[in-house]
Protein backbone atom coordinates (compact mmCIF):
# COMPACT_ATOMS: atom_id res chain seq x y z
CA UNK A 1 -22.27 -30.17 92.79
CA UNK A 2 -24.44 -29.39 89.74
CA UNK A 3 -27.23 -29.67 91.56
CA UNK A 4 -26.33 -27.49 93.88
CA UNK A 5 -25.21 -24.84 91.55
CA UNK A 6 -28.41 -24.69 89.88
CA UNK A 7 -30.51 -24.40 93.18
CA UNK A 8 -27.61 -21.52 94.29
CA UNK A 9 -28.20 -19.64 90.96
CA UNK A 10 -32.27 -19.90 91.90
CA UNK A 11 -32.14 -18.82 95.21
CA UNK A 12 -29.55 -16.01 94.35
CA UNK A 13 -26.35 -17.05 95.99
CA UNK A 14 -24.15 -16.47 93.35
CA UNK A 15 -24.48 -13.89 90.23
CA UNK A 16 -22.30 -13.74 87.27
CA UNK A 17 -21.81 -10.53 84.87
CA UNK A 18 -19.36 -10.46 81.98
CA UNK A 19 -16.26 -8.53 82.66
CA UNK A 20 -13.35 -7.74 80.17
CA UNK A 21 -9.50 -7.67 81.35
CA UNK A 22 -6.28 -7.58 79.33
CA UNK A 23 -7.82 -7.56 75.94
CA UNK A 24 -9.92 -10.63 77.19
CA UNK A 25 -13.75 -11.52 77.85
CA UNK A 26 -14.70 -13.47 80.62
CA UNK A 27 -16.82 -13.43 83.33
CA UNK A 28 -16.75 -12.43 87.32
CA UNK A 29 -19.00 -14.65 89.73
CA UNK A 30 -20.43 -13.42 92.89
CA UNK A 31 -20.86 -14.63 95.90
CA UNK A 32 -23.93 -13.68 98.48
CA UNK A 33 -22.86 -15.08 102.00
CA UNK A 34 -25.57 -13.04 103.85
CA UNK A 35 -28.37 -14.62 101.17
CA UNK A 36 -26.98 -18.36 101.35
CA UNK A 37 -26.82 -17.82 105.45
CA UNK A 38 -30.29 -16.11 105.81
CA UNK A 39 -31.64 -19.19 103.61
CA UNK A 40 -30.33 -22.23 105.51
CA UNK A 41 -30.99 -20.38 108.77
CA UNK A 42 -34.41 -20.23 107.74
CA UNK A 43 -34.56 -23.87 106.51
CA UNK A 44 -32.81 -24.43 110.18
CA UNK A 45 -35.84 -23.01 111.48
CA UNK A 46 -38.67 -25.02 109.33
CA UNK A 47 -36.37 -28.09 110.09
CA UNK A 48 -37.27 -27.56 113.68
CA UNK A 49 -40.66 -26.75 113.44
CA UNK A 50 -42.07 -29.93 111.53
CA UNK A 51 -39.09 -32.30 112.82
CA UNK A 52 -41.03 -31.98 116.15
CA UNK A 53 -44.49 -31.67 114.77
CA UNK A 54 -43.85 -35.16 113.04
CA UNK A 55 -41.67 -37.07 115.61
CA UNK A 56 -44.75 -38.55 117.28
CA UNK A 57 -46.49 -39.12 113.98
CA UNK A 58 -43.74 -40.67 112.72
CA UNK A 59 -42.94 -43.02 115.91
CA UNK A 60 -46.15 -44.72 115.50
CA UNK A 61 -45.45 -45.26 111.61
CA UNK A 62 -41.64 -45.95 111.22
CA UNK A 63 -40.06 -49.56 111.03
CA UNK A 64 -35.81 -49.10 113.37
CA UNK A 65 -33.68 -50.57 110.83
CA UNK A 66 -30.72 -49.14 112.70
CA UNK A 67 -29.65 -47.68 115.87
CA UNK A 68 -29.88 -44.56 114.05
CA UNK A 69 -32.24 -44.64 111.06
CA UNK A 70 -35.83 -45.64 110.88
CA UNK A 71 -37.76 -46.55 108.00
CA UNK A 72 -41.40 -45.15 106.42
CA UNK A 73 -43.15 -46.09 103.20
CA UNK A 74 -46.10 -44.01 101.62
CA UNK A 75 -47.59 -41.39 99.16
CA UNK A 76 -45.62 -38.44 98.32
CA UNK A 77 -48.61 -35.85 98.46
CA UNK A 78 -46.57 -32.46 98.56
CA UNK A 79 -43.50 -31.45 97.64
CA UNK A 80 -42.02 -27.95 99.09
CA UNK A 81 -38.52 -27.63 97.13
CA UNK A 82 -37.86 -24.22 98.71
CA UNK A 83 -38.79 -25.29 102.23
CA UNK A 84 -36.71 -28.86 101.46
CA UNK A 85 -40.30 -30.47 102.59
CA UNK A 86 -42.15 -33.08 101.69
CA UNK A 87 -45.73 -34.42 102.94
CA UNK A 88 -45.97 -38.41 102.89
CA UNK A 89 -49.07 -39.76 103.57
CA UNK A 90 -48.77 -43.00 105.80
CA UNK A 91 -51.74 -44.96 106.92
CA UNK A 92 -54.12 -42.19 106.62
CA UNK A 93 -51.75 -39.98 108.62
CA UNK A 94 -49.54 -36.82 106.65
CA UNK A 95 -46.33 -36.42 107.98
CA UNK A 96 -44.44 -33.75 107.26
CA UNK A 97 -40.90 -34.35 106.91
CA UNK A 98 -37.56 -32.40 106.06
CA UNK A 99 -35.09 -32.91 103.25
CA UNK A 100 -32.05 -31.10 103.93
CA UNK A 101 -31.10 -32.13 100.43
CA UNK A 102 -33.81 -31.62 98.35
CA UNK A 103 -32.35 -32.40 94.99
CA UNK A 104 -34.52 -34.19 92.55
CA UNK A 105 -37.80 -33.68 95.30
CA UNK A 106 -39.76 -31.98 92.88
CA UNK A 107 -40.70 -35.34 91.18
CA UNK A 108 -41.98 -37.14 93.72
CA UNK A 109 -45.45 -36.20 94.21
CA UNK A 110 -48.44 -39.32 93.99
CA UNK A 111 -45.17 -41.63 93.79
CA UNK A 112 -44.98 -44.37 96.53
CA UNK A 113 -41.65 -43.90 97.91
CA UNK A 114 -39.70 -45.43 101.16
CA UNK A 115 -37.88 -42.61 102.91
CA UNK A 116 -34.96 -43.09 105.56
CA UNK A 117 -34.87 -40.86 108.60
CA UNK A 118 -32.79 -40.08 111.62
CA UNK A 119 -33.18 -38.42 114.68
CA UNK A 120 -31.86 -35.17 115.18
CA UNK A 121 -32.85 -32.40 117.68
CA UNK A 122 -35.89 -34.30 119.35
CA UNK A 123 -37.38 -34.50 115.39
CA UNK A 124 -36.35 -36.41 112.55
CA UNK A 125 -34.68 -35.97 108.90
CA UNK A 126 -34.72 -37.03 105.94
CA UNK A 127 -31.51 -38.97 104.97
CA UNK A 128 -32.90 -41.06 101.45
CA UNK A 129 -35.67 -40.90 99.54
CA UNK A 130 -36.18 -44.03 97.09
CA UNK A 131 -39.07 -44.48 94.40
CA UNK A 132 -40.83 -47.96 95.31
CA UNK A 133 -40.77 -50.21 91.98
């Protein structure tokens, strides 16, 4: 929830400006429905784009560990926290993939992760990130 907060503050979902009732201080938040909307639908859109561009990529590269969810293990070499991308390199082949939640992303680049995906919409998304030990 925290998380989300801070990344709503950033992207200017909510605002907050001190207001002053009854004798005492305080402070009114605000709420931008048309900015949160306009955001996801354009992470909607990106989730589209490069779910398809790395479905056959990531065919060829991912382990089925469930009916469901497939498995991939690389480099983290980009990290797009406003896009909720990131860029794994796998066997000499970058695959573009979509976080949906992208909290904590921002860390991961040159770190050897194994990600988690499922199949959505003829692409695939992210569904867990973990750091390889």
């Amino acid at each position: 929830v925290l998380a989300t907060a801070a990344v709503g503050w950033v992207r200017g979902w909510f605002t907050a400006s001190p207001a002053e009732a009854g004798g005492k201080s305080g402070f009114v938040l605000t709420w931008d429905a048309d900015k949160f909307k306009a955001d996801w639908g354009k992470a909607g859109d990106k989730l589209k784009e490069l779910s398809r561009a790395a479905a056959d990529k990531i065919k060829g590269a991912a382990k089925k560990i469930s009916d469901d969810e497939s498995e991939l293990e690389g480099k983290v070499s980009s990290v797009d926290v406003e896009n909720h991308t990131i860029t794994l390199d796998v066997g000499g082949e970058r695959i573009p993939l979509v976080a949906p939640d992208a909290t904590g992303i921002e860390s991961l680049p040159g770190k050897d992760v194994r990600v988690v995906v499922v199949q959505s919409n003829g692409g695939y998304v992210v569904r867990k990130v973990e750091e390889k030990k």
